[in-house]
N, C-alpha and C. Protein backbone atom coordinates (compact mmCIF):
# COMPACT_ATOMS: atom_id res chain seq x y z
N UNK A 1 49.88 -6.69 64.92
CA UNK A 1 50.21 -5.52 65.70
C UNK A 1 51.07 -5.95 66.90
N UNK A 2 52.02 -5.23 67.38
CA UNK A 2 53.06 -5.46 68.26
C UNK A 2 53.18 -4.52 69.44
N UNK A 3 53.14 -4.95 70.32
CA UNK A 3 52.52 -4.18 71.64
C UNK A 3 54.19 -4.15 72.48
N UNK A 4 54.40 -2.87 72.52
CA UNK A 4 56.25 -2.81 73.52
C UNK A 4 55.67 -2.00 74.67
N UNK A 5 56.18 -2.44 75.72
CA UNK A 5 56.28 -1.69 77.05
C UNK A 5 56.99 -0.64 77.11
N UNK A 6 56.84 0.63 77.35
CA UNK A 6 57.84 1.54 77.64
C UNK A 6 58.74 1.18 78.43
N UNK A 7 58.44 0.47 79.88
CA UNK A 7 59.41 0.57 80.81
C UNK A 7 60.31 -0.98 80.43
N UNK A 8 60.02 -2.13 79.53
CA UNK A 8 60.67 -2.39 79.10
C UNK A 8 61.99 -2.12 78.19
N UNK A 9 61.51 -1.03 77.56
CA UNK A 9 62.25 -0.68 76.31
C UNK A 9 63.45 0.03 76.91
N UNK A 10 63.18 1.28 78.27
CA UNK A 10 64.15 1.79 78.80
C UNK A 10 64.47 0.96 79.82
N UNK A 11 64.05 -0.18 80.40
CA UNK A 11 64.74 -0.91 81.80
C UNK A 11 64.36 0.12 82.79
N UNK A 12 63.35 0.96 82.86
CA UNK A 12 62.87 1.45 83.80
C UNK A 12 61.52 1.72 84.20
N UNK A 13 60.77 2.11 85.66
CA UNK A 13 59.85 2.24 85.46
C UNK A 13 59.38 4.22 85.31
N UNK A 14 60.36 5.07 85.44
CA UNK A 14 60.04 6.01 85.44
C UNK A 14 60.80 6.36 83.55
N UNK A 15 60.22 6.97 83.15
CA UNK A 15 60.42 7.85 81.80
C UNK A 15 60.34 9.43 82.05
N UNK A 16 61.63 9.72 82.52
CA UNK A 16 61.77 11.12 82.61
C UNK A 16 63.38 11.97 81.75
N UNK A 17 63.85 10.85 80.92
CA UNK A 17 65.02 11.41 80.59
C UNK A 17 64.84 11.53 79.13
N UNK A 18 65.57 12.86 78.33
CA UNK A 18 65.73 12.95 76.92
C UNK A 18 66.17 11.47 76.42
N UNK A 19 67.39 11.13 77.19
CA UNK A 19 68.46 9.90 76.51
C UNK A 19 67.07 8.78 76.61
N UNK A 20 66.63 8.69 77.65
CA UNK A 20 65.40 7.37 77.62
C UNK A 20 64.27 7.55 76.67
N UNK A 21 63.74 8.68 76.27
CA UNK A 21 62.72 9.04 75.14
C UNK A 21 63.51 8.65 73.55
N UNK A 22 64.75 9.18 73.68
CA UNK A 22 65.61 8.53 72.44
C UNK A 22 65.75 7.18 72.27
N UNK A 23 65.95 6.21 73.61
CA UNK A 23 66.26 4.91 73.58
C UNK A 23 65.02 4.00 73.11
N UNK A 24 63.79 5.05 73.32
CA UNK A 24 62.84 4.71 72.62
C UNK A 24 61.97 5.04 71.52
N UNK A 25 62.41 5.95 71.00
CA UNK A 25 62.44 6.34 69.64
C UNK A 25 62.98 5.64 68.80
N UNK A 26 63.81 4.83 69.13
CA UNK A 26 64.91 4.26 68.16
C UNK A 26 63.84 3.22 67.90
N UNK A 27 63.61 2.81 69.53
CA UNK A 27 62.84 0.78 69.26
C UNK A 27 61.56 1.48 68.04
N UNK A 28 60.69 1.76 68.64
CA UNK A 28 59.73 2.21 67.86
C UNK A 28 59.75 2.91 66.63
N UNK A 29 61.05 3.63 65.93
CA UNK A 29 61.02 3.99 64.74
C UNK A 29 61.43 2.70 63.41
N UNK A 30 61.59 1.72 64.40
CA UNK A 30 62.56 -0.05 63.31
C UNK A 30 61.28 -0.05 62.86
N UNK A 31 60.17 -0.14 63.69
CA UNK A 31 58.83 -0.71 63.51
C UNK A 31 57.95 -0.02 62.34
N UNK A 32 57.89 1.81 62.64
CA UNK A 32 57.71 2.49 61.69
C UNK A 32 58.20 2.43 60.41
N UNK A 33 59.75 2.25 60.66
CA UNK A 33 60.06 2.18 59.24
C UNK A 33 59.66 0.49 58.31
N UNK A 34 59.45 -0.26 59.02
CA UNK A 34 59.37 -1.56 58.32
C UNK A 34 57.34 -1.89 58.18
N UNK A 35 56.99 -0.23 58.72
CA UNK A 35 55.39 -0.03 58.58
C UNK A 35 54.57 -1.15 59.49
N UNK A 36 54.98 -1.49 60.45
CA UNK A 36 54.70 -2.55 61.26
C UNK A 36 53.77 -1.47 62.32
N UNK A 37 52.49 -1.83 62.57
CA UNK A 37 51.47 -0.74 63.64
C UNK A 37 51.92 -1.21 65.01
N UNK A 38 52.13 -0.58 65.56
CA UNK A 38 52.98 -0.81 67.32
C UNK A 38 52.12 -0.11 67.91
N UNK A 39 51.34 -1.18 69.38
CA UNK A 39 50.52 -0.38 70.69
C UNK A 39 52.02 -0.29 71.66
N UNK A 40 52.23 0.82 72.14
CA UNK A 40 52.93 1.52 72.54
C UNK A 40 52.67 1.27 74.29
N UNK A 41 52.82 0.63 75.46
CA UNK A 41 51.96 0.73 76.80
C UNK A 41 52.47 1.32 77.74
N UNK A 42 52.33 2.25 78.54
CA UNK A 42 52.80 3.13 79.48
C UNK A 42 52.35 2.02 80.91
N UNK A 43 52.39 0.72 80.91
CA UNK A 43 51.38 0.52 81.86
C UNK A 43 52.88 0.03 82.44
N UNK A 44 53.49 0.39 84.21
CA UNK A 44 54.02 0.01 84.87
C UNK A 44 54.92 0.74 84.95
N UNK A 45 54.75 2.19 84.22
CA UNK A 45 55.15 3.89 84.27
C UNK A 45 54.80 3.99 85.39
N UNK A 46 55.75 4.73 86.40
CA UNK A 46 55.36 5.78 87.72
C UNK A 46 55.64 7.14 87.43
N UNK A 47 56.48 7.52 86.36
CA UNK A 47 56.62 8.91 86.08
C UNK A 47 57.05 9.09 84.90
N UNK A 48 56.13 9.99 84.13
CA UNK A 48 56.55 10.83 82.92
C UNK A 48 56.94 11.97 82.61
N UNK A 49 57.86 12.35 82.26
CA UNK A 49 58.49 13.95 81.87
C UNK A 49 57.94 14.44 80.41
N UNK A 50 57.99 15.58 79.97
CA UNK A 50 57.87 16.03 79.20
C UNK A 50 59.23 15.55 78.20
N UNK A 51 60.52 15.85 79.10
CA UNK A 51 61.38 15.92 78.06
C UNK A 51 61.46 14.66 77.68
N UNK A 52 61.06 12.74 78.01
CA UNK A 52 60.73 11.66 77.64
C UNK A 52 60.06 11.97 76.83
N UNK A 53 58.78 12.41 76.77
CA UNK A 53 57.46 12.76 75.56
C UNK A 53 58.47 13.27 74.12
N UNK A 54 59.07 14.67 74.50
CA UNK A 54 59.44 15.12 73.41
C UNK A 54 60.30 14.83 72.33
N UNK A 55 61.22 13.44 73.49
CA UNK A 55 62.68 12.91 72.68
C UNK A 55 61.86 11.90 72.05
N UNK A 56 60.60 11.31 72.63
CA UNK A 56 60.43 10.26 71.62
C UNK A 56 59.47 10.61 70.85
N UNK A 57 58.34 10.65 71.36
CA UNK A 57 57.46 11.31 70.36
C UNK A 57 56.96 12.57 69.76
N UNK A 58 57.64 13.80 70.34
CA UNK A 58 57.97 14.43 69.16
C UNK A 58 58.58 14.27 67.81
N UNK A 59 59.77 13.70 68.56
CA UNK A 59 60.46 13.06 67.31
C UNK A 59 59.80 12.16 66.49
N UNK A 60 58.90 11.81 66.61
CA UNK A 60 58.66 10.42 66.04
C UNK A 60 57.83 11.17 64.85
N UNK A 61 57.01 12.24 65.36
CA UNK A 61 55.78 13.11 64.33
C UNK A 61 57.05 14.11 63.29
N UNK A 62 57.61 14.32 64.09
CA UNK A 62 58.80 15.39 63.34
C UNK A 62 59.52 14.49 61.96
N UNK A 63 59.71 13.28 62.62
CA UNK A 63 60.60 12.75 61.62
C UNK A 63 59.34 12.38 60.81
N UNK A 64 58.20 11.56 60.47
CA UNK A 64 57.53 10.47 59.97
C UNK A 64 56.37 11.51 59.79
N UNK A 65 55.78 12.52 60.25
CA UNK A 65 54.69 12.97 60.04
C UNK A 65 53.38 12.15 61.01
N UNK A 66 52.31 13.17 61.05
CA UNK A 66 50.90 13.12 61.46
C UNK A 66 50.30 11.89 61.23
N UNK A 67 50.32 12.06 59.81
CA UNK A 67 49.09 11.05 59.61
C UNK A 67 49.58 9.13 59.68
N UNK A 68 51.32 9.68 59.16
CA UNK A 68 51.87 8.25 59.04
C UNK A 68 51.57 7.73 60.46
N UNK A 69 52.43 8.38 61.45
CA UNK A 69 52.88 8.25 63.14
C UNK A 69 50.87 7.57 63.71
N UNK A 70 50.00 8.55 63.37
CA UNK A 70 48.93 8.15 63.74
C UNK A 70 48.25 6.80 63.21
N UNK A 71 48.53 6.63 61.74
CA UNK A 71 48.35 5.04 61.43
C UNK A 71 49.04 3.91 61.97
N UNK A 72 49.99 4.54 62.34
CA UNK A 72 51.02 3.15 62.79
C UNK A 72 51.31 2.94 64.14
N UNK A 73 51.14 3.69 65.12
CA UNK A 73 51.24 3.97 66.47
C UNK A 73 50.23 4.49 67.58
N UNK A 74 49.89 3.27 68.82
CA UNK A 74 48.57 3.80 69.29
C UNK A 74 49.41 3.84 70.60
N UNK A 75 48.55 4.42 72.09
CA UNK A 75 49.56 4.94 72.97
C UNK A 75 48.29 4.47 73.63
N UNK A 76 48.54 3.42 74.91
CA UNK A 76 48.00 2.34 75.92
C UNK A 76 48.47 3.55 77.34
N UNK A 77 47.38 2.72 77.92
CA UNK A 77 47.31 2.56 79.19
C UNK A 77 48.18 4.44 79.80
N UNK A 78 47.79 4.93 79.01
CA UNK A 78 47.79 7.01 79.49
C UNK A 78 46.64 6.92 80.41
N UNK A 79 46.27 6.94 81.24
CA UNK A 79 45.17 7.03 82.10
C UNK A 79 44.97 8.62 82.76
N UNK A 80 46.18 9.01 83.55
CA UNK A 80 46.80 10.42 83.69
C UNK A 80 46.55 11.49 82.99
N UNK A 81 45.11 12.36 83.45
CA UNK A 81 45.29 13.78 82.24
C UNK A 81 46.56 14.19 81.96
N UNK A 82 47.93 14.84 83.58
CA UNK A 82 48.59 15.29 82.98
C UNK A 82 49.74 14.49 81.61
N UNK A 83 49.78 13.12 81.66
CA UNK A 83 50.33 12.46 80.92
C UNK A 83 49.79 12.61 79.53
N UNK A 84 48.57 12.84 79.25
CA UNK A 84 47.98 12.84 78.24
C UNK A 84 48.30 14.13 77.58
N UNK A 85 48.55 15.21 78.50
CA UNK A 85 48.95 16.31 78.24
C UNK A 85 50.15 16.20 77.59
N UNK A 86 50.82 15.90 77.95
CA UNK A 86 52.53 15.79 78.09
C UNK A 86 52.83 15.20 76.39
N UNK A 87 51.59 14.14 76.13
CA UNK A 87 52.13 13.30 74.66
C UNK A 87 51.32 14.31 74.13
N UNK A 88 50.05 14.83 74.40
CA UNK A 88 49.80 15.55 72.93
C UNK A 88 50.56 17.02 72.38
N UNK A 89 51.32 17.03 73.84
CA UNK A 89 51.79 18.92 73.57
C UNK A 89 53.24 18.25 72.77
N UNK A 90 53.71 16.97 73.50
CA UNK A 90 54.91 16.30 72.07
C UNK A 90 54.47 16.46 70.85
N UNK A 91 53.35 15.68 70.59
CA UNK A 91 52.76 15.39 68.99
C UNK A 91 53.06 16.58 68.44
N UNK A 92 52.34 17.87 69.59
CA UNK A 92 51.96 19.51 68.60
C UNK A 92 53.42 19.80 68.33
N UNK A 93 54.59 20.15 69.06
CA UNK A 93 56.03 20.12 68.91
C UNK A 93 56.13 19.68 67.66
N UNK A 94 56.36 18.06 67.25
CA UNK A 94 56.90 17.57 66.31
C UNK A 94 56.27 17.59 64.97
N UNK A 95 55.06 18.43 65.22
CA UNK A 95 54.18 18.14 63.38
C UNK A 95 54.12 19.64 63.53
N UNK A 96 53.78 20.76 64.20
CA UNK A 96 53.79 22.31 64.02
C UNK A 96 55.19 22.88 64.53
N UNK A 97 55.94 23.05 63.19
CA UNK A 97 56.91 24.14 63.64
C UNK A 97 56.69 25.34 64.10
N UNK A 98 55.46 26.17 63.84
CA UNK A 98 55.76 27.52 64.63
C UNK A 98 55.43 27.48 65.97
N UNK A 99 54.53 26.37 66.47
CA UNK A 99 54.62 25.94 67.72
C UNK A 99 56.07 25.79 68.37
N UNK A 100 56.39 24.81 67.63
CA UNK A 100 57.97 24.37 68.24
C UNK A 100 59.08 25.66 68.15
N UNK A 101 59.12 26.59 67.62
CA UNK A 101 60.00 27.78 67.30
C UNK A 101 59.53 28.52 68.80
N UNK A 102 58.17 28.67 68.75
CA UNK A 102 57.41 29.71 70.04
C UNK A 102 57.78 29.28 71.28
N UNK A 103 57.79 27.48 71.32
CA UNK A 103 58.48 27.29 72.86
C UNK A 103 59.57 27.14 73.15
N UNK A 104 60.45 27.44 72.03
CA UNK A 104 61.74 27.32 72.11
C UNK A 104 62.58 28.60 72.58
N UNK A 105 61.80 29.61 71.87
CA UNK A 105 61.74 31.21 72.37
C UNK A 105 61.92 31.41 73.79
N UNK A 106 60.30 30.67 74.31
CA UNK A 106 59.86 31.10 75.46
C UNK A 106 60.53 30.59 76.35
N UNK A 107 61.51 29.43 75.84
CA UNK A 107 62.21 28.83 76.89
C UNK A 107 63.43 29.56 77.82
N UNK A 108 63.87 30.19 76.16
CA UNK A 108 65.51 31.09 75.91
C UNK A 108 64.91 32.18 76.79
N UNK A 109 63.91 32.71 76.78
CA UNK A 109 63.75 34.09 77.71
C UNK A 109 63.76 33.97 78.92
N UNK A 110 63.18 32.11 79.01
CA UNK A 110 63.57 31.98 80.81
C UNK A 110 65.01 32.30 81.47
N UNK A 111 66.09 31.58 80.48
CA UNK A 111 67.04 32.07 80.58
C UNK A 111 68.07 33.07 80.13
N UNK A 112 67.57 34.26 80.08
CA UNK A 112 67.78 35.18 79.75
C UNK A 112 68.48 36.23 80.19
């Protein structure tokens, strides 16, 4: 099992950008695809965004599915309810589409 730092992976210690959730989607999907189980560590994070959560790990359930993403990928050092929040409302995004359709809605009406 292979343990990556988030704030390694982006060269930062905050994770708040789409492009940085992608930059790590990428590292972590080589691993998925070559079925390699990756601990994932948030440890030396000062800030998490949602839209980080959603570029990577939404994506990650969207592309690969539930059960695969959950065999192969464990998520360290979340200590933070709201952080914990943040990855599981990703997970729900990327494995329930009518979830993901509903906040996509609700988003468009903000700007409306």
């Amino acid at each position: 099992m292979v343990q990556l730092l988030v704030k390694d992976i982006i060269s930062s210690t905050v994770a708040i950008s789409n492009t940085a959730g992608l930059k790590a989607f990428d590292t972590v999907r080589k691993y998925v695809l070559s079925e390699q189980q990756v601990i994932l560590s948030f440890a030396g994070i000062e800030n998490l965004t949602s839209a980080f959560c959603n570029a990577m790990i939404g994506k990650l359930y969207m592309q690969f599915g539930e059960k695969h993403i959950d065999s192969l990928v464990k998520f360290a050092n979340v200590d933070n309810e709201v952080w914990q929040e943040k990855i599981r409302t990703a997970k729900i995004l990327g494995v329930d589409e009518k979830f993901r359709n509903a906040d996509q809605e609700n988003i468009s009406q903000l700007f409306a």
